[in-house]
Protein backbone atom coordinates (compact mmCIF):
# COMPACT_ATOMS: atom_id res chain seq x y z
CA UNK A 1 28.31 -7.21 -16.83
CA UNK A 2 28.80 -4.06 -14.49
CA UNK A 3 25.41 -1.91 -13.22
CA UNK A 4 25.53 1.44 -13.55
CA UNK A 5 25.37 2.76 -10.51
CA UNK A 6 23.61 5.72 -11.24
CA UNK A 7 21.33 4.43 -14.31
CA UNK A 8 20.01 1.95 -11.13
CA UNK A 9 19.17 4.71 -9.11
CA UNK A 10 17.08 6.11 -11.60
CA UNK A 11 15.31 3.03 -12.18
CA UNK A 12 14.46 2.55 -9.07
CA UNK A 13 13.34 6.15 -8.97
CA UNK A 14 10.98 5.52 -11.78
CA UNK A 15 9.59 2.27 -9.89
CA UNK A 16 9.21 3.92 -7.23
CA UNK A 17 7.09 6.81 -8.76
CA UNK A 18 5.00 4.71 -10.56
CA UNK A 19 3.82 2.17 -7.72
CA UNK A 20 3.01 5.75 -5.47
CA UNK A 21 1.06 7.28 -8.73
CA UNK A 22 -0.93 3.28 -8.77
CA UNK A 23 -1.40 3.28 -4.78
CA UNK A 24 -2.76 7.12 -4.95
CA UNK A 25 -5.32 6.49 -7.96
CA UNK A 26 -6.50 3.68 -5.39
CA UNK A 27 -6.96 5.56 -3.04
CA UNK A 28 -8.52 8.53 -4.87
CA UNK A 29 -11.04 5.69 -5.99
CA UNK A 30 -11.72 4.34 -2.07
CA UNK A 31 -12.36 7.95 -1.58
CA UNK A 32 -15.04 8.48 -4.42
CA UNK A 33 -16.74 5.36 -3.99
CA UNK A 34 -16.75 5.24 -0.64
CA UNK A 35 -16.70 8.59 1.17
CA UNK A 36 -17.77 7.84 4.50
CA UNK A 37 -15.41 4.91 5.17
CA UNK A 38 -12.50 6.87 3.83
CA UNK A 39 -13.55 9.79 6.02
CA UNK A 40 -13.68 7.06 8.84
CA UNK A 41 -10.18 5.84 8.43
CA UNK A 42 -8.89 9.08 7.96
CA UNK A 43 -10.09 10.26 11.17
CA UNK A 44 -8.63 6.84 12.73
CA UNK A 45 -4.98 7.55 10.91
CA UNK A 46 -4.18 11.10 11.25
CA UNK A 47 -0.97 11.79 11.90
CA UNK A 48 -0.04 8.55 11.09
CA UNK A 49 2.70 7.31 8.30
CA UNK A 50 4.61 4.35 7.28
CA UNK A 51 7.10 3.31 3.97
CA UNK A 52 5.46 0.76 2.50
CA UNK A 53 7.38 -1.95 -0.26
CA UNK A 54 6.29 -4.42 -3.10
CA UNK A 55 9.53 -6.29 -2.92
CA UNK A 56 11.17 -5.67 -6.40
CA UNK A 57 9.08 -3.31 -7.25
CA UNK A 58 9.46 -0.15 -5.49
CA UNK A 59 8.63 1.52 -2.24
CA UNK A 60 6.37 4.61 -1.22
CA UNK A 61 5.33 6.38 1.48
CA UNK A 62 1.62 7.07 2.92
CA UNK A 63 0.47 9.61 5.43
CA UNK A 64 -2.26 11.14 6.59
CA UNK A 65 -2.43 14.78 7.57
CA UNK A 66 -4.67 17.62 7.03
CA UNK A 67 -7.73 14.87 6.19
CA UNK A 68 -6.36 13.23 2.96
CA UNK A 69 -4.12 10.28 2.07
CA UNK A 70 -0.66 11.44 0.64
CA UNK A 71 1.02 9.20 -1.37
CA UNK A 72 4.88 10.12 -2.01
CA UNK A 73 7.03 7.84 -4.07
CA UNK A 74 10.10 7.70 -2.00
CA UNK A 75 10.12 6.36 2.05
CA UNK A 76 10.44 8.92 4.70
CA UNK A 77 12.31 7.40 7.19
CA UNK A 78 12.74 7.68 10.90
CA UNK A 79 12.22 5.65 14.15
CA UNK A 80 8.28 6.80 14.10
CA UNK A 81 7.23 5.68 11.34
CA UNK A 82 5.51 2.33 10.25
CA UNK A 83 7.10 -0.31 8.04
CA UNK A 84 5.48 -2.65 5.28
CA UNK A 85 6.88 -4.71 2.62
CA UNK A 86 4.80 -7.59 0.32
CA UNK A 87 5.76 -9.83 -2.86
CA UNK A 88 3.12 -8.70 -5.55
CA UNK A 89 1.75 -12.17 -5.36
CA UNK A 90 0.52 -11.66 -2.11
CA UNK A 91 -1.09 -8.49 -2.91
CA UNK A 92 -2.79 -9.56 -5.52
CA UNK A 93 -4.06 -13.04 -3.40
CA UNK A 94 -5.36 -10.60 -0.81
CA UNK A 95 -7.43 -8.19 -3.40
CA UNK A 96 -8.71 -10.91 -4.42
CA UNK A 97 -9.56 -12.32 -1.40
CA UNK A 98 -7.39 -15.70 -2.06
CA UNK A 99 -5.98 -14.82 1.43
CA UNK A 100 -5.87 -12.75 3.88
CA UNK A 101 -3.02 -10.46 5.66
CA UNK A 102 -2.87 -12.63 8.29
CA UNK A 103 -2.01 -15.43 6.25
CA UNK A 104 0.36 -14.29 4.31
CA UNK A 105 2.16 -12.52 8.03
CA UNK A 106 2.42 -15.47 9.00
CA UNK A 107 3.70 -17.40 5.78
CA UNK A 108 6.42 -14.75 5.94
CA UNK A 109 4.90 -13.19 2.41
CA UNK A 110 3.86 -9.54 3.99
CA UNK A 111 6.20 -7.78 6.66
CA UNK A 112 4.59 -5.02 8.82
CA UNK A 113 6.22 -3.05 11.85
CA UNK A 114 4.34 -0.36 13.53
CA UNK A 115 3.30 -0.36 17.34
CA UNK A 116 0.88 -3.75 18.39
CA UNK A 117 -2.23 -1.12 18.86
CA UNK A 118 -1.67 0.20 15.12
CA UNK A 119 -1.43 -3.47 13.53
CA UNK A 120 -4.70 -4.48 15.34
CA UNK A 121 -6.41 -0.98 14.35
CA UNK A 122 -5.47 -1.23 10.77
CA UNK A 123 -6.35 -4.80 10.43
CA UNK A 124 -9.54 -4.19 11.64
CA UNK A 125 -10.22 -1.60 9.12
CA UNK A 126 -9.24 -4.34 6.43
CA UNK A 127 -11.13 -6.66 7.95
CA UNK A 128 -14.03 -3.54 7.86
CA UNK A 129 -13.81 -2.88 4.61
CA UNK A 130 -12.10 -5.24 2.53
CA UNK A 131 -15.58 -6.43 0.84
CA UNK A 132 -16.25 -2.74 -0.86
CA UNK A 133 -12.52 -3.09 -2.06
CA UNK A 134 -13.38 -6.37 -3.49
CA UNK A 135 -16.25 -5.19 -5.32
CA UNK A 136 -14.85 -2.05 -6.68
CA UNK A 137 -14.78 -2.18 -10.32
CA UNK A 138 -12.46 0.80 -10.64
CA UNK A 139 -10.00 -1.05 -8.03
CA UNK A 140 -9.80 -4.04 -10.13
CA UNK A 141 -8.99 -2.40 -12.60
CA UNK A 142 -6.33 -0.73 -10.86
CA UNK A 143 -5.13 -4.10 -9.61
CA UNK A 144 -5.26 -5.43 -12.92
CA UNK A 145 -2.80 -2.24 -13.92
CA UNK A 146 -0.68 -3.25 -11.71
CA UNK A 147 -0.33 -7.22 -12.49
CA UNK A 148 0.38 -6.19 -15.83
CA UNK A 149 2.95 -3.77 -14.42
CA UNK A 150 4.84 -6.45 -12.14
CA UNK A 151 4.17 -8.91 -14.85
């Protein structure tokens, strides 16, 4: 059975915008319920982008500029920018705090590339914050959204 070539593009397309519209609604909800953190990482990112990947599920890109998070549904690109990629197993093990980033780095289940000095920065921010995540009810129910979306 042939793919059509084009038809596969716009699924992926439509993955792809979907998993950005998910990962901004999360972040619009880390920004309401927790202004001053948000503010804090903002501040610590600016300027600052990478493409980010759930592996079969689509990819997106984040930046920060201008004091918000900007989530775009297709990767941007370039030698300068950060790299991330994660089954949505993983993810989901990590909200819920069945493991942690590190782990699954070194299980081979989450892939990041950005500078040594960015990778400790932003894991320290997880490592920061990751409990007001946890008890978010509007993230959970985000996450939840998006196990029923990866199935």
């Amino acid at each position: 059975m042939s793919v059509d070539p084009e038809s596969e593009r716009e699924n992926a397309a439509e993955s792809d915008e979907r998993l950005a519209r998910l990962a901004q609604r999360a972040v619009t909800a880390f920004r309401e319920e927790n202004s001053e953190a948000y503010e804090e990482l903002v501040r610590a990112f600016d300027g600052r982008a990478a493409d980010l990947a759930v592996f079969g599920h689509g990819r997106f890109n984040v930046a920060v500029r201008d004091g918000e998070v900007v989530v775009a549904p297709h990767p941007r690109g370039g030698g300068d920018i950060a790299r991330g990629a994660i089954y949505p197993e993983t993810l989901m093990a990590i909200a819920e705090g069945r493991t942690t980033p590190l782990e699954a780095h070194f299980k081979g289940d989450l892939i990041a590339r950005a500078p040594s000095a960015d990778l400790h920065l932003a894991y320290g921010y997880f490592v920061k914050f990751a409990d007001r995540a946890l008890r978010s009810e509007r993230l959970r129910e985000l996450l939840e959204e998006f196990r029923r979306q990866v199935g």
